[in-house]
C-alpha atoms as a PDB file:
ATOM      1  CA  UNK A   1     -78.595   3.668  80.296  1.00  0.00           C
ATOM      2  CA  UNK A   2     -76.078   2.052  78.332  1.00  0.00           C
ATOM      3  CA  UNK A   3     -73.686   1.596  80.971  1.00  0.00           C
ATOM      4  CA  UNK A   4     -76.600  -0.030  83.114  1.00  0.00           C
ATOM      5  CA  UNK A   5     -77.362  -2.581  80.297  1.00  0.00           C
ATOM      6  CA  UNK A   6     -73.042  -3.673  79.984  1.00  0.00           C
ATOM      7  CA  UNK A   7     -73.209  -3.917  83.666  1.00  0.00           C
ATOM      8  CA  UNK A   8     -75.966  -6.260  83.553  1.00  0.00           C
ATOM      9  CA  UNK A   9     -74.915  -8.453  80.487  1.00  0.00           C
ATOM     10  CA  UNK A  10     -71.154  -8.373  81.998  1.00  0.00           C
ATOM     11  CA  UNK A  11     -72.856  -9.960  85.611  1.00  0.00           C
ATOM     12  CA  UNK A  12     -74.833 -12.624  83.614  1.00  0.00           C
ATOM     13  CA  UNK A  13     -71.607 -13.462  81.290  1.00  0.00           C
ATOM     14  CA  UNK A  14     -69.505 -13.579  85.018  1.00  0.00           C
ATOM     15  CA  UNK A  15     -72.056 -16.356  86.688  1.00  0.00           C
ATOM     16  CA  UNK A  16     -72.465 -18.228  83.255  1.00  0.00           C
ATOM     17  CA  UNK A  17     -68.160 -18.409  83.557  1.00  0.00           C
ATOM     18  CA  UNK A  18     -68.401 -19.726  87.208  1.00  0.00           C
ATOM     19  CA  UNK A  19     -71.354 -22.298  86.406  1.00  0.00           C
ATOM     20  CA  UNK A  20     -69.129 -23.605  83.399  1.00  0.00           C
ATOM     21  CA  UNK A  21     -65.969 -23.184  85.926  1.00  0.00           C
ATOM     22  CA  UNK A  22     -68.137 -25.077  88.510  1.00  0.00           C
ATOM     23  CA  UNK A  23     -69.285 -27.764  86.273  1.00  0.00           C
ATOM     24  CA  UNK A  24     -66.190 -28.384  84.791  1.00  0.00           C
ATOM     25  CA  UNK A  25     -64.291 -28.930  88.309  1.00  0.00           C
ATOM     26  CA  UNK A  26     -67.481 -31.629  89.218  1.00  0.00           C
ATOM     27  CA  UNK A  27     -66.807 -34.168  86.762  1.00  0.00           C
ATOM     28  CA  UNK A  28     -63.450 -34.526  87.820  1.00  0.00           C
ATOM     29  CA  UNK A  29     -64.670 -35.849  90.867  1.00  0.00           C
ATOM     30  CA  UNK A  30     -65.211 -39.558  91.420  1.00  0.00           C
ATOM     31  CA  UNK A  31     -68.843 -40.310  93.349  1.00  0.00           C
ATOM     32  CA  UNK A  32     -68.489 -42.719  96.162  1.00  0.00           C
ATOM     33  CA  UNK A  33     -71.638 -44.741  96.456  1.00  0.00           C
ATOM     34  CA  UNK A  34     -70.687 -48.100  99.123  1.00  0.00           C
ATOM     35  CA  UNK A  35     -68.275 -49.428  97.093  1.00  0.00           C
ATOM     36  CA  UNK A  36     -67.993 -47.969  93.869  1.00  0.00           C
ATOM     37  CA  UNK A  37     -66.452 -45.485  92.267  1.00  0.00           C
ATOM     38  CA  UNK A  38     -67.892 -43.649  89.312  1.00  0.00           C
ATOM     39  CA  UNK A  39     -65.278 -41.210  86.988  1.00  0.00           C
ATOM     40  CA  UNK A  40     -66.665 -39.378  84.566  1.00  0.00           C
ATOM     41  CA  UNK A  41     -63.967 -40.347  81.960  1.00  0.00           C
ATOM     42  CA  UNK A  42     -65.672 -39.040  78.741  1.00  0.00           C
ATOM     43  CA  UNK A  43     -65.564 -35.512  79.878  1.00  0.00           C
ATOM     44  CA  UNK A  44     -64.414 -32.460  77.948  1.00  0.00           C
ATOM     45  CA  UNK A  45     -63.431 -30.947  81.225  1.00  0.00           C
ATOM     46  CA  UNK A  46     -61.237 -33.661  82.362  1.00  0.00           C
ATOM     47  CA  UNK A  47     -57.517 -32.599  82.390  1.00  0.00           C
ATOM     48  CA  UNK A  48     -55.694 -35.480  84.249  1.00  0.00           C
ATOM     49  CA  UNK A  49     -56.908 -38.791  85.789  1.00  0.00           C
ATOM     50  CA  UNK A  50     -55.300 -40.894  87.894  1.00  0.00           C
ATOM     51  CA  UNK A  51     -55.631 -45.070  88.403  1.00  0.00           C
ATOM     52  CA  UNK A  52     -54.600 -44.126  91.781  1.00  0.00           C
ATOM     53  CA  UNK A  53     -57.491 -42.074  93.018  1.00  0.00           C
ATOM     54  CA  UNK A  54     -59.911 -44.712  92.536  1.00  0.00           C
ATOM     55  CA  UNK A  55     -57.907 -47.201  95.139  1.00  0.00           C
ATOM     56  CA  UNK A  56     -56.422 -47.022  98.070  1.00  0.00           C
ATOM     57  CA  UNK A  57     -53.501 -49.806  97.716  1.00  0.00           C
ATOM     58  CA  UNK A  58     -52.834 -52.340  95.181  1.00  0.00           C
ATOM     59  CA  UNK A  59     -51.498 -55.718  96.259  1.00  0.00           C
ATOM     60  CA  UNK A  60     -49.963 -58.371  94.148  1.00  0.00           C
ATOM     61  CA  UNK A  61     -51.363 -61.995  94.562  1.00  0.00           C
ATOM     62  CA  UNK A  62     -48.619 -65.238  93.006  1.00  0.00           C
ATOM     63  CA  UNK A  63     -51.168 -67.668  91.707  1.00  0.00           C
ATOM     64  CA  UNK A  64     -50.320 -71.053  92.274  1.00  0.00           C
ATOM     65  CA  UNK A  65     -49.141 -73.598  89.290  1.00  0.00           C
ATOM     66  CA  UNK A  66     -48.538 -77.106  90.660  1.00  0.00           C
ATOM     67  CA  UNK A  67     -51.858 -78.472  89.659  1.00  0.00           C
ATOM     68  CA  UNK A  68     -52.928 -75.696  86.447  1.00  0.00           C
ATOM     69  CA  UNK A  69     -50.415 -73.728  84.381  1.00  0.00           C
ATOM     70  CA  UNK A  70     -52.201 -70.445  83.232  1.00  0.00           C
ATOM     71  CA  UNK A  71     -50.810 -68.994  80.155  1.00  0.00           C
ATOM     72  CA  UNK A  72     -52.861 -65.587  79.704  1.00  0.00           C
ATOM     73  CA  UNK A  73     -55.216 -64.141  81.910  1.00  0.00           C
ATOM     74  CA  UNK A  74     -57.908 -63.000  79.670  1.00  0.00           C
ATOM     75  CA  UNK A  75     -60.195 -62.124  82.113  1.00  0.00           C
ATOM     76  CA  UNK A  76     -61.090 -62.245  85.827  1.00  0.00           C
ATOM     77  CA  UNK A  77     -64.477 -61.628  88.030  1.00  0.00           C
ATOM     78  CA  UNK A  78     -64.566 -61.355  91.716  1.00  0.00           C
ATOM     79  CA  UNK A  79     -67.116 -63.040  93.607  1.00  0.00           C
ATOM     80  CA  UNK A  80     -67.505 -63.830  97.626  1.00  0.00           C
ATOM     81  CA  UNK A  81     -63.916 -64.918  98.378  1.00  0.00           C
ATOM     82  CA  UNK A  82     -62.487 -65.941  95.292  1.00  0.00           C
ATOM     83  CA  UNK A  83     -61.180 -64.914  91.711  1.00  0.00           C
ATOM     84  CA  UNK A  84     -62.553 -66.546  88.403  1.00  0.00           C
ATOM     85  CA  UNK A  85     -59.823 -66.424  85.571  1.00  0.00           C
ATOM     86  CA  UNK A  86     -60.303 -67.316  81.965  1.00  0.00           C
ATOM     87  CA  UNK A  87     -57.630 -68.415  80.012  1.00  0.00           C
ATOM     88  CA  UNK A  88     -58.385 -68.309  76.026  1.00  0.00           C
ATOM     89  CA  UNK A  89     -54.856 -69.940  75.037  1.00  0.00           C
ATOM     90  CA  UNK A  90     -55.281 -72.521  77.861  1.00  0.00           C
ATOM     91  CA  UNK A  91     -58.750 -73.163  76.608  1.00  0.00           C
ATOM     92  CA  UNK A  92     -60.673 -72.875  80.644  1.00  0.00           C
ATOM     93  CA  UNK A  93     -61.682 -71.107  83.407  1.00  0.00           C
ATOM     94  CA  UNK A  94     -59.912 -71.322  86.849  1.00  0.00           C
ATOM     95  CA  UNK A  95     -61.309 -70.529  90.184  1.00  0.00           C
ATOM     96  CA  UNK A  96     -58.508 -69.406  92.620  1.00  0.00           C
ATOM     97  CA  UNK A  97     -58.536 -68.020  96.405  1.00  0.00           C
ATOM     98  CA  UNK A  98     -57.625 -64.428  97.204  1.00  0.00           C
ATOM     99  CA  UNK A  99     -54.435 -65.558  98.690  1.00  0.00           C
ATOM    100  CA  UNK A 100     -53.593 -67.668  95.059  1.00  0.00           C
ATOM    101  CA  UNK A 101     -54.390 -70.758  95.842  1.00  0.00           C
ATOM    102  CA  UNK A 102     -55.668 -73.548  93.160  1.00  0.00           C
ATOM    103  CA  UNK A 103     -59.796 -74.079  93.671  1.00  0.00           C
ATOM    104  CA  UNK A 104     -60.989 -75.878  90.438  1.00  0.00           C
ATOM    105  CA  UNK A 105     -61.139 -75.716  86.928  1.00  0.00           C
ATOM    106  CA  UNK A 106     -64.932 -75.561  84.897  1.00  0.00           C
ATOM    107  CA  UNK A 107     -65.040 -78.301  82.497  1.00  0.00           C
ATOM    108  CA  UNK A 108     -62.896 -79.544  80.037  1.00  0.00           C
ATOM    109  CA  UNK A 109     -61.849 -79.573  76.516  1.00  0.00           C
ATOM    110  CA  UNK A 110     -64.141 -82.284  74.274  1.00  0.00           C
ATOM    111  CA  UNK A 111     -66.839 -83.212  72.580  1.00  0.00           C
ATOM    112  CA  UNK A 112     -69.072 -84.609  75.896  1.00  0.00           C
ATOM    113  CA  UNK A 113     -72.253 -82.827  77.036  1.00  0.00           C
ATOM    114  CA  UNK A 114     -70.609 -81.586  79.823  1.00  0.00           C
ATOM    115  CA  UNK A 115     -67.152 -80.528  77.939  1.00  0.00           C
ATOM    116  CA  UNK A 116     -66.602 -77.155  75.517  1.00  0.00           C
ATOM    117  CA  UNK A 117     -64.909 -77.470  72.279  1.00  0.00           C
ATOM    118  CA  UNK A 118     -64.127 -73.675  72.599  1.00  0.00           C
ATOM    119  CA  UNK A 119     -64.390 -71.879  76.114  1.00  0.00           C
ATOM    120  CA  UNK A 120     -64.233 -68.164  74.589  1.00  0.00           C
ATOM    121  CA  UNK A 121     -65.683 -66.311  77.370  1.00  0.00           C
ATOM    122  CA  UNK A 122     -67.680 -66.727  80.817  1.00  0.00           C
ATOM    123  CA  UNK A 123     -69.737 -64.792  83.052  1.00  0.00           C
ATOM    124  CA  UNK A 124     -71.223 -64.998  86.711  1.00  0.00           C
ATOM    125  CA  UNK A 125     -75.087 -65.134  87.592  1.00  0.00           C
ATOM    126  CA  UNK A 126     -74.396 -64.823  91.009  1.00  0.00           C
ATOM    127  CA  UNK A 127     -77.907 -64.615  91.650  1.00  0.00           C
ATOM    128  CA  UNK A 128     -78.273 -68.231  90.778  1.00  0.00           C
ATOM    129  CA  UNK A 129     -74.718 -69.253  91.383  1.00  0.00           C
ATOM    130  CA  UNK A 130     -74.105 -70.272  88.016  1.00  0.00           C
ATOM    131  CA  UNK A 131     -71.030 -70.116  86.144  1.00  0.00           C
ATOM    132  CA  UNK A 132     -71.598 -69.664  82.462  1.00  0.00           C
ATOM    133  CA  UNK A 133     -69.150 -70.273  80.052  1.00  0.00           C
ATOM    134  CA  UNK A 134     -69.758 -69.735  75.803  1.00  0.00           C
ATOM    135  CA  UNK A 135     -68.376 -72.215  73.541  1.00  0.00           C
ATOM    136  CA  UNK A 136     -68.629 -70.538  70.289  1.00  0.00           C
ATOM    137  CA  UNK A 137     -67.766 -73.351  68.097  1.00  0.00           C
ATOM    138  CA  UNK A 138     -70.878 -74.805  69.297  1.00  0.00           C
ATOM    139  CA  UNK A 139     -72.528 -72.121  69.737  1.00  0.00           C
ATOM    140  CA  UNK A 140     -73.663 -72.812  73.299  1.00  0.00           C
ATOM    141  CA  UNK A 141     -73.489 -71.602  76.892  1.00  0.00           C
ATOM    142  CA  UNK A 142     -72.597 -74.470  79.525  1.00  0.00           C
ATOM    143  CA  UNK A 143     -74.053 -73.730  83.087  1.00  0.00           C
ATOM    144  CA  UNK A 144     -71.796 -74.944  86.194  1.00  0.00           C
ATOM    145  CA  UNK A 145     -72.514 -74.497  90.162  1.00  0.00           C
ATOM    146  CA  UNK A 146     -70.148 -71.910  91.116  1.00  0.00           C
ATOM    147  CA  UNK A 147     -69.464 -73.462  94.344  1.00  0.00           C
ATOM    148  CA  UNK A 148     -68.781 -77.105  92.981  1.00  0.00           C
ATOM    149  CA  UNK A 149     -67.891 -76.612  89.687  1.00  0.00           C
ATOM    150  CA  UNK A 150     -70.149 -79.492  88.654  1.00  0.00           C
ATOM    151  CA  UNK A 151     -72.035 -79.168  85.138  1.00  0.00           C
ATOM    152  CA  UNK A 152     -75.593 -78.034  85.182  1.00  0.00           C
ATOM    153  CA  UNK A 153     -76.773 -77.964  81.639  1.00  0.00           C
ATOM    154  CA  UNK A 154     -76.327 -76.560  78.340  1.00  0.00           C
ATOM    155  CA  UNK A 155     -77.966 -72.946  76.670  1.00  0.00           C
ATOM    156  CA  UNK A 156     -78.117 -73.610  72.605  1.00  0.00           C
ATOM    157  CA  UNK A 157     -77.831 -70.009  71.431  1.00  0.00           C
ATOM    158  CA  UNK A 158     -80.411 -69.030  68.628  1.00  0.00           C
ATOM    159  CA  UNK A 159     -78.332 -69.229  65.345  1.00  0.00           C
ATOM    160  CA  UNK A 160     -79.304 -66.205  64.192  1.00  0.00           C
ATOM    161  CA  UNK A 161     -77.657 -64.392  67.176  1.00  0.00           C
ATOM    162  CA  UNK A 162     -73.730 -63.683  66.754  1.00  0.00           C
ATOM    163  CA  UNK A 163     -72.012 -63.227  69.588  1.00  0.00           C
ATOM    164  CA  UNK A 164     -68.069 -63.034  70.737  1.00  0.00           C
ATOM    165  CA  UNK A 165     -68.485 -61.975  74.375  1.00  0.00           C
ATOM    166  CA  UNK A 166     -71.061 -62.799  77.671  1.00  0.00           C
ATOM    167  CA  UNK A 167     -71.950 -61.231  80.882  1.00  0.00           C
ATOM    168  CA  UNK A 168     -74.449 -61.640  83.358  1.00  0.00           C
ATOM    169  CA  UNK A 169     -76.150 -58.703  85.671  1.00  0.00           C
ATOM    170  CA  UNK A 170     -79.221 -58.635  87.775  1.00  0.00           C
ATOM    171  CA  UNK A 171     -80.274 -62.657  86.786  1.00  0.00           C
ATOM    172  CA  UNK A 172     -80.208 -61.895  82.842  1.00  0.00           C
ATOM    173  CA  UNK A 173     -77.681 -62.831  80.598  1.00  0.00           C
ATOM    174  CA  UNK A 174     -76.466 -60.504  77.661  1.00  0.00           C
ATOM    175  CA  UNK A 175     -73.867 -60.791  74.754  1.00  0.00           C
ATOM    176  CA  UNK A 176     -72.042 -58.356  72.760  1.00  0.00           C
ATOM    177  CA  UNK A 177     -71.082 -58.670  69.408  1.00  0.00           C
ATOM    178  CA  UNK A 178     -67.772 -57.044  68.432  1.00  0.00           C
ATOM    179  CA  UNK A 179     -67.726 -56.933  65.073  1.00  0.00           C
ATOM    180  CA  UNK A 180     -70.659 -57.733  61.894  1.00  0.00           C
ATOM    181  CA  UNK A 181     -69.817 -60.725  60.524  1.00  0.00           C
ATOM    182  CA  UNK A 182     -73.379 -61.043  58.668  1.00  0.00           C
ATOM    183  CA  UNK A 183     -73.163 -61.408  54.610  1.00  0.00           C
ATOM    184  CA  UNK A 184     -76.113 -59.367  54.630  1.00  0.00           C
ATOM    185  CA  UNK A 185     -74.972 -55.971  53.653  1.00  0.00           C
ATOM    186  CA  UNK A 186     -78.407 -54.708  54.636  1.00  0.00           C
ATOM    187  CA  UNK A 187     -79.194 -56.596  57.369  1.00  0.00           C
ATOM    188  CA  UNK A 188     -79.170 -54.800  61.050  1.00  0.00           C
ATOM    189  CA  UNK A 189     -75.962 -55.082  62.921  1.00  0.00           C
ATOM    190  CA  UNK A 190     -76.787 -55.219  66.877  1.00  0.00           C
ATOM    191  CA  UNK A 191     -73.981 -54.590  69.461  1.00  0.00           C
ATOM    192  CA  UNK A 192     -76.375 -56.148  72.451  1.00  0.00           C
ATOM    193  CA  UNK A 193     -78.517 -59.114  72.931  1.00  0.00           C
ATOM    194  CA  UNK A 194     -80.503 -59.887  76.498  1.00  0.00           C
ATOM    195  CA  UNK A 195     -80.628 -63.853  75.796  1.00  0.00           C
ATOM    196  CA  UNK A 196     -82.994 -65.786  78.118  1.00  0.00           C
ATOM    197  CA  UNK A 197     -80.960 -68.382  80.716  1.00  0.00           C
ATOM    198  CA  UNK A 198     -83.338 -71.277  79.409  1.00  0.00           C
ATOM    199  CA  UNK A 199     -84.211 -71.237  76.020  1.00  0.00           C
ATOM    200  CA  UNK A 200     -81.079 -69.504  74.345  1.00  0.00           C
ATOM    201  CA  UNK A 201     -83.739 -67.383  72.361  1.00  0.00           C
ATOM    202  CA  UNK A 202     -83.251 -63.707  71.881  1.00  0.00           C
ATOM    203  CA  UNK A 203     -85.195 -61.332  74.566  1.00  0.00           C
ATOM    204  CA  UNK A 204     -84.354 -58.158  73.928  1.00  0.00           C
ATOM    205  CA  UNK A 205     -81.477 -56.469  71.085  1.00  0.00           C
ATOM    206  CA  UNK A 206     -79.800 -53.213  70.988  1.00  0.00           C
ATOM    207  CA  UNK A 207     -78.292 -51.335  67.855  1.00  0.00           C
END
């Protein structure tokens, strides 16, 4: 009788090995859905991950200076045909083709209605083909058309709402905060804000 009950505790111990063994081996696979890849990087299970498995080729694209000199790229989005740089030290955002050519620059540098005394970050809303790029020493968002690069109008961020970075998904616009800067030792810290495209007020917040 005893030997019945080892053999049935050993069998259950075997298939909850292979279903940890099985589990395991799954998140190291990357889940192709159209065109994106999701990696499960935060797993336990994970032993080695490569850049390389999540493209095919990598080519190199020589952006061309003669009418902007970039000097940082501090961040670039993709959309349609073209690449969207941001250059903090240069103070602007560039719009270049995929084969490096110069499009247009978003704005300028000044104190105008349609200038940025600070271009700190920027972010698509491709579903209104809006450029939007956050002057933090204003604290403002300026909208451009993406396909002209002339200015729209200006977002006047509620005050009470500290932000360093922007991003747009879906129509909405939300900004992270990287770091409590608040006095307020008891005051709420919030990492997310969902700010609406018109009124600069605060939607939605997450801690």
């Amino acid at each position: 009788m005893m030997g019945v009950k080892c053999a049935a505790v050993n069998k259950i111990l075997f298939c909850i090995l292979l279903f940890v063994l099985f589990s395991c081996k799954n998140e190291n696979h990357k889940v192709d859905r159209g065109e994106i890849f999701i990696a499960n990087l935060d797993s336990t299970c994970t032993s080695e991950f490569k850049y390389s498995d999540l493209y095919k080729k990598v080519t190199a694209i020589i952006l061309d200076n003669k009418e902007v000199m970039l000097t940082e790229i501090s961040k670039m989005l993709v959309y349609k045909d073209k690449l969207y740089l941001l250059d903090r030290r240069a103070q602007g955002v560039y719009a270049f083709c995929k084969d490096g050519s110069f499009v247009c620059k978003f704005g300028n540098l000044g104190a105008g209605p349609d200038e940025y005394v600070s271009c700190n970050d920027f972010g698509i809303n491709a579903d209104a083909g809006e450029i939007y790029i956050y002057d933090m020493a204003k604290h403002r968002i300026h909208k451009y058309d993406i396909f002209s690069a002339s200015y729209k109008e200006s977002i006047i961020i509620d005050k009470s709402i500290d932000i360093d970075y922007i991003m747009c998904n879906s129509g909405c616009l939300y900004a992270a905060q990287a770091s409590n800067r608040n006095e307020e030792k008891e005051s709420i810290y919030y990492l997310l804000y969902q700010i609406d495209v018109k009124s600069g007020e605060e939607n939605s917040s997450m801690v």
